[in-house]
N, C-alpha and C. Protein backbone atom coordinates (compact mmCIF):
# COMPACT_ATOMS: atom_id res chain seq x y z
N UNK A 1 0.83 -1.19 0.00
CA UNK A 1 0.00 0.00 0.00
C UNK A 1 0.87 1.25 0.00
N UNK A 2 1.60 1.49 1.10
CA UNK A 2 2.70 2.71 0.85
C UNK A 2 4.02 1.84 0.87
N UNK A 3 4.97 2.54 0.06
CA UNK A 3 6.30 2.15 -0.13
C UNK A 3 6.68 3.55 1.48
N UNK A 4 6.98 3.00 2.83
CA UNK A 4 7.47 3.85 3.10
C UNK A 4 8.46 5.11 2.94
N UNK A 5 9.48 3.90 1.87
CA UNK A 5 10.86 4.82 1.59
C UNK A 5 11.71 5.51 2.59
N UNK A 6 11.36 4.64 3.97
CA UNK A 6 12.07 5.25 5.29
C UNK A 6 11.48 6.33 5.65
N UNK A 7 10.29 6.28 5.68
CA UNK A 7 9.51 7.52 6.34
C UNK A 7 8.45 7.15 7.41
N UNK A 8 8.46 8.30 8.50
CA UNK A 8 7.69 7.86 9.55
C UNK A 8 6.54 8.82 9.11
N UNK A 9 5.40 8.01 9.27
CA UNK A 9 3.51 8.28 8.92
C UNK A 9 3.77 9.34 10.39
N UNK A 10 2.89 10.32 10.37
CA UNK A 10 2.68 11.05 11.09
C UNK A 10 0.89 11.75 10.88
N UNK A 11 -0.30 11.19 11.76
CA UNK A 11 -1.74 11.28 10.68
C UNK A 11 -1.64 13.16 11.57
N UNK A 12 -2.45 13.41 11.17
CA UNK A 12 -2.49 15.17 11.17
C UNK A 12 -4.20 15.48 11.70
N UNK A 13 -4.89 14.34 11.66
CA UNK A 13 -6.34 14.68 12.18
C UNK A 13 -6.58 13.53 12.93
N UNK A 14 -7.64 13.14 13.29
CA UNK A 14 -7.73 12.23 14.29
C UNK A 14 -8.80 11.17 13.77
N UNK A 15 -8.40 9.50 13.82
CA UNK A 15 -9.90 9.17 12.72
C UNK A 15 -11.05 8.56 14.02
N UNK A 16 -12.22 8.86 13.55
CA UNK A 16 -13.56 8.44 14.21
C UNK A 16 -13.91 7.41 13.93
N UNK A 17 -14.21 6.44 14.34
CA UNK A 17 -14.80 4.90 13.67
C UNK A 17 -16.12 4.98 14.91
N UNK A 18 -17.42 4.43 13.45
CA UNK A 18 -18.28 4.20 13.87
C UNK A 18 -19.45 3.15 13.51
N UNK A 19 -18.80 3.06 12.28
CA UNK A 19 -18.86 1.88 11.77
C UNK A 19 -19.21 0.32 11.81
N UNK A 20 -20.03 -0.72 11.44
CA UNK A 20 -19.52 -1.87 11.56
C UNK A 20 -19.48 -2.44 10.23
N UNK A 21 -19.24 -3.83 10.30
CA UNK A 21 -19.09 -4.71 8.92
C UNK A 21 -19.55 -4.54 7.55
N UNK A 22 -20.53 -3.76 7.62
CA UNK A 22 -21.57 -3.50 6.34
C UNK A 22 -20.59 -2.34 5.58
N UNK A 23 -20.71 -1.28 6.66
CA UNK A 23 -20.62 -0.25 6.16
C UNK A 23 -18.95 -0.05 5.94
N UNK A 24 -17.63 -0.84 6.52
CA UNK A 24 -16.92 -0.80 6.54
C UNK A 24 -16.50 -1.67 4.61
N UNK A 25 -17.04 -2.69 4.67
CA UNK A 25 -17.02 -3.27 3.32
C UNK A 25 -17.60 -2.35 2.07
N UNK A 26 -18.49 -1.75 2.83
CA UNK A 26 -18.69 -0.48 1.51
C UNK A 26 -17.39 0.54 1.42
N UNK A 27 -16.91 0.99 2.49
CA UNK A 27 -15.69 1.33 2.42
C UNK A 27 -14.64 1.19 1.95
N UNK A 28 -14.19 -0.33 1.78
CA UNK A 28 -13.25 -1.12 1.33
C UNK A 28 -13.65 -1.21 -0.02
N UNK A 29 -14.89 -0.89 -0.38
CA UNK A 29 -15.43 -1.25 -2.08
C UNK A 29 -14.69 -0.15 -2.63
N UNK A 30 -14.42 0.85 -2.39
CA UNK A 30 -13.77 2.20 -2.87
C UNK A 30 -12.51 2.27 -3.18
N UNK A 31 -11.97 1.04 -2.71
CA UNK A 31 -10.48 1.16 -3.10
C UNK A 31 -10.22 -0.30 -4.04
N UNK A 32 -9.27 0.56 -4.87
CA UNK A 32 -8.98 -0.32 -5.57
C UNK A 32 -8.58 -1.63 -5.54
N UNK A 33 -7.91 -1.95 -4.35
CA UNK A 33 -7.33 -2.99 -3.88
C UNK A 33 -8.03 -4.18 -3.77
N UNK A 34 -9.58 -4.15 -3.79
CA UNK A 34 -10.63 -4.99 -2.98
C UNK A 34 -11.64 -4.48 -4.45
N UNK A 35 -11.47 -4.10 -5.66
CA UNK A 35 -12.48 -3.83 -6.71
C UNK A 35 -12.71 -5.26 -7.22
N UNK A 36 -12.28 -6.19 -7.15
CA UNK A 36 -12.74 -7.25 -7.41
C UNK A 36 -13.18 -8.63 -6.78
N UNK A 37 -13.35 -7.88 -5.35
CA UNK A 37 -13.87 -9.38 -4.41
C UNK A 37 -15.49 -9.11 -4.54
N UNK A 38 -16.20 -9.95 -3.74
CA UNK A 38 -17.15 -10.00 -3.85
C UNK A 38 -18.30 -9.62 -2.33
N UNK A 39 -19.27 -9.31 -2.85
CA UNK A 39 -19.67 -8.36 -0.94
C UNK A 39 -19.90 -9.29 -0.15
N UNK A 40 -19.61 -10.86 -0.33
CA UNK A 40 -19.19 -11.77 0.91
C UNK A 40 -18.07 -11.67 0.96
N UNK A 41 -17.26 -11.73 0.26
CA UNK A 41 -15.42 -11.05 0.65
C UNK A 41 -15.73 -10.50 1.26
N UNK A 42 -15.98 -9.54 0.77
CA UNK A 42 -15.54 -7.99 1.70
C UNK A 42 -16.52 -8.15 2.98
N UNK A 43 -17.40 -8.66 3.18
CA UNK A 43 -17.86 -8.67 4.73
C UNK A 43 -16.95 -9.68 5.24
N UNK A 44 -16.05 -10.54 4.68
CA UNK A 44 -15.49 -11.46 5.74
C UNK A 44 -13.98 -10.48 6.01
N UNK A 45 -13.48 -10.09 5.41
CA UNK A 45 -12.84 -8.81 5.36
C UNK A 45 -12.94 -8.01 6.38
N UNK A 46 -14.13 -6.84 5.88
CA UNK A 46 -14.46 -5.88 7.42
C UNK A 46 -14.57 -6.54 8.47
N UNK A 47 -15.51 -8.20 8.67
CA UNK A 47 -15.25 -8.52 10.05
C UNK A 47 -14.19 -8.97 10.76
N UNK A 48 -12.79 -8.67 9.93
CA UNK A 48 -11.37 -8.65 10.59
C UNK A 48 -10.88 -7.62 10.79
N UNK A 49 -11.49 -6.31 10.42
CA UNK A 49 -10.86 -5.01 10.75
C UNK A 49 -10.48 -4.90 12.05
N UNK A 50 -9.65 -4.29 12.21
CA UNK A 50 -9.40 -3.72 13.90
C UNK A 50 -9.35 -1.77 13.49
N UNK A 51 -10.46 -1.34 13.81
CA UNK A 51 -10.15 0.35 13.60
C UNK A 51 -9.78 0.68 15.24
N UNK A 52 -9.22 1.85 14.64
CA UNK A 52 -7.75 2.19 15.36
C UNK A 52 -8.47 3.90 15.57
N UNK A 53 -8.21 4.41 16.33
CA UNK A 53 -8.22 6.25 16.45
C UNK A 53 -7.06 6.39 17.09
N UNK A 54 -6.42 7.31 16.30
CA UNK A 54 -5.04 8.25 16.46
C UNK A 54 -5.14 9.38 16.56
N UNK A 55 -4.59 9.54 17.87
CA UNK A 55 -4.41 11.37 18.08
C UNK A 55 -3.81 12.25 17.14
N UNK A 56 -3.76 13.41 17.03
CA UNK A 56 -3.40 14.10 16.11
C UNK A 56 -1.54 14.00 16.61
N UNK A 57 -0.75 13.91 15.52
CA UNK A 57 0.34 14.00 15.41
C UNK A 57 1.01 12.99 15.91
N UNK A 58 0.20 11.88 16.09
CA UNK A 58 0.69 10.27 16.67
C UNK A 58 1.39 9.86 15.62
N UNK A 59 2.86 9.24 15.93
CA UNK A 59 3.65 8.59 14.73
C UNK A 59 2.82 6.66 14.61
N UNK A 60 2.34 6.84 13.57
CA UNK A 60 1.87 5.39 13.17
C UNK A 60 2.64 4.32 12.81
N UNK A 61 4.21 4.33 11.68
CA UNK A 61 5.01 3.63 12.10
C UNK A 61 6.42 4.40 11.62
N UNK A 62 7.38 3.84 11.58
CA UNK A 62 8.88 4.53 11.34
C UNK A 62 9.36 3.58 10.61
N UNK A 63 10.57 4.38 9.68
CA UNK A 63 11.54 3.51 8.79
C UNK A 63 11.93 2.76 10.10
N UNK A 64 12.00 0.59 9.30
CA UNK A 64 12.88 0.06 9.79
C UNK A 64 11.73 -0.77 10.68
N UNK A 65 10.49 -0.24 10.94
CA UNK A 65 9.47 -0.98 11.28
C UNK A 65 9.02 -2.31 10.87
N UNK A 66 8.67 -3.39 11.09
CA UNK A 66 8.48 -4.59 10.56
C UNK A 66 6.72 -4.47 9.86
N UNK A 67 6.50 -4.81 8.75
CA UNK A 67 5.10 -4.63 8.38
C UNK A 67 4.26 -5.79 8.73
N UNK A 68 3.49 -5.65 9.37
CA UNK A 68 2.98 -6.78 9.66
C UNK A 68 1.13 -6.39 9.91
N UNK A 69 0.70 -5.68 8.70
CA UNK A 69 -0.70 -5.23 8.77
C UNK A 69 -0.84 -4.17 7.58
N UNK A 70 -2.09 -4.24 7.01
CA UNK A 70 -2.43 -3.13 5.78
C UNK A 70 -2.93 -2.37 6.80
N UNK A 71 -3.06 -0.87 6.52
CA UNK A 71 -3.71 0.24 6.75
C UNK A 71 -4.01 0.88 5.58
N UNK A 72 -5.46 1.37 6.20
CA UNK A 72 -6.47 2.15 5.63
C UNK A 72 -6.70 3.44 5.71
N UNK A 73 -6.37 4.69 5.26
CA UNK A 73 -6.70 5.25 5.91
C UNK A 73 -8.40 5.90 5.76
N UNK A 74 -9.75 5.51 6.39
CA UNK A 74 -10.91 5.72 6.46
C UNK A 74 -11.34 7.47 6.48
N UNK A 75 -10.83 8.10 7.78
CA UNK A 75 -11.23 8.81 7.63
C UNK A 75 -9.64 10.12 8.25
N UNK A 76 -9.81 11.20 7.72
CA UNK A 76 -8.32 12.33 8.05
C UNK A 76 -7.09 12.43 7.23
N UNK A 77 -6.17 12.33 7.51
CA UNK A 77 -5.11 12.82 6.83
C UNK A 77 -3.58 12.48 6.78
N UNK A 78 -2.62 11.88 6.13
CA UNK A 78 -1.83 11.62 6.87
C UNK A 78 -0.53 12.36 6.23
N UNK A 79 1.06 12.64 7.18
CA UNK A 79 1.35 13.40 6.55
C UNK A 79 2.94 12.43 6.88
N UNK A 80 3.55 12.75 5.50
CA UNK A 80 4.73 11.36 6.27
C UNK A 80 6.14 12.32 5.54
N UNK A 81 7.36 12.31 6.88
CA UNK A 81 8.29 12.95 6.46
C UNK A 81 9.61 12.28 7.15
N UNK A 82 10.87 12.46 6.31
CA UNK A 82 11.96 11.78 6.37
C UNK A 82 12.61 12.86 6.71
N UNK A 83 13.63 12.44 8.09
CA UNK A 83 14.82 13.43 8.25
C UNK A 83 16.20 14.04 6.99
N UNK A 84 16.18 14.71 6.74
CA UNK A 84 17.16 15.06 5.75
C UNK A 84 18.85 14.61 6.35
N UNK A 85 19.81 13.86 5.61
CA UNK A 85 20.66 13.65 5.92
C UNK A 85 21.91 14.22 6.32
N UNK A 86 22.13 14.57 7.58
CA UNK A 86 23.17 15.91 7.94
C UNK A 86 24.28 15.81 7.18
N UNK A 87 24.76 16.54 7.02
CA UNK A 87 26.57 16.80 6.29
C UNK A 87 27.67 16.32 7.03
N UNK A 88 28.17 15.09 6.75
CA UNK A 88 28.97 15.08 7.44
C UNK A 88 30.07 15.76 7.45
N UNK A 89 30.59 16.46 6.34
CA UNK A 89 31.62 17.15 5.99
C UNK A 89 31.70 18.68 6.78
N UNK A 90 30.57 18.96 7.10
CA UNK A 90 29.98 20.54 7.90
C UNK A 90 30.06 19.68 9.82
């Protein structure tokens, strides 16, 4: 889903889940990733979601992190930035 590229996710709004299975699989219908399962997929799908709410400016994961889960992002914003590499010569 994201190529981190050594960058730590940083979301910038906060997400609300209110959701259950139905409406979460309609959710999942929107992305491309899931355009070709079927709406028993995708309800067996949403009923494995785990939604998550993140405070604003919560780091979600960092270069070097082990992936071990897709994320969605449902509802807000996310904003992802890499430290620039100091000089060693300076």
């Amino acid at each position: 889903m994201w190529d981190s590229g050594g960058c730590s996710v940083i979301l910038e709004q906060p997400l609300i889940h209110h959701d259950r299975p139905n409406h979460l699989a309609a959710t999942l219908r929107r992305l491309p990733l899931f355009n070709d399962l079927s709406d028993e997929e995708l309800t067996i799908i949403a009923e494995r979601v785990t939604l998550r709410r993140y405070d604003s400016d919560a780091i979600i994961f960092s270069e070097g992190d082990t992936c071990v889960e897709l994320l969605i992002v449902k509802e807000g914003a996310l904003r992802s930035s890499k430290p620039q590499p100091t000089d060693a010569g300076n």
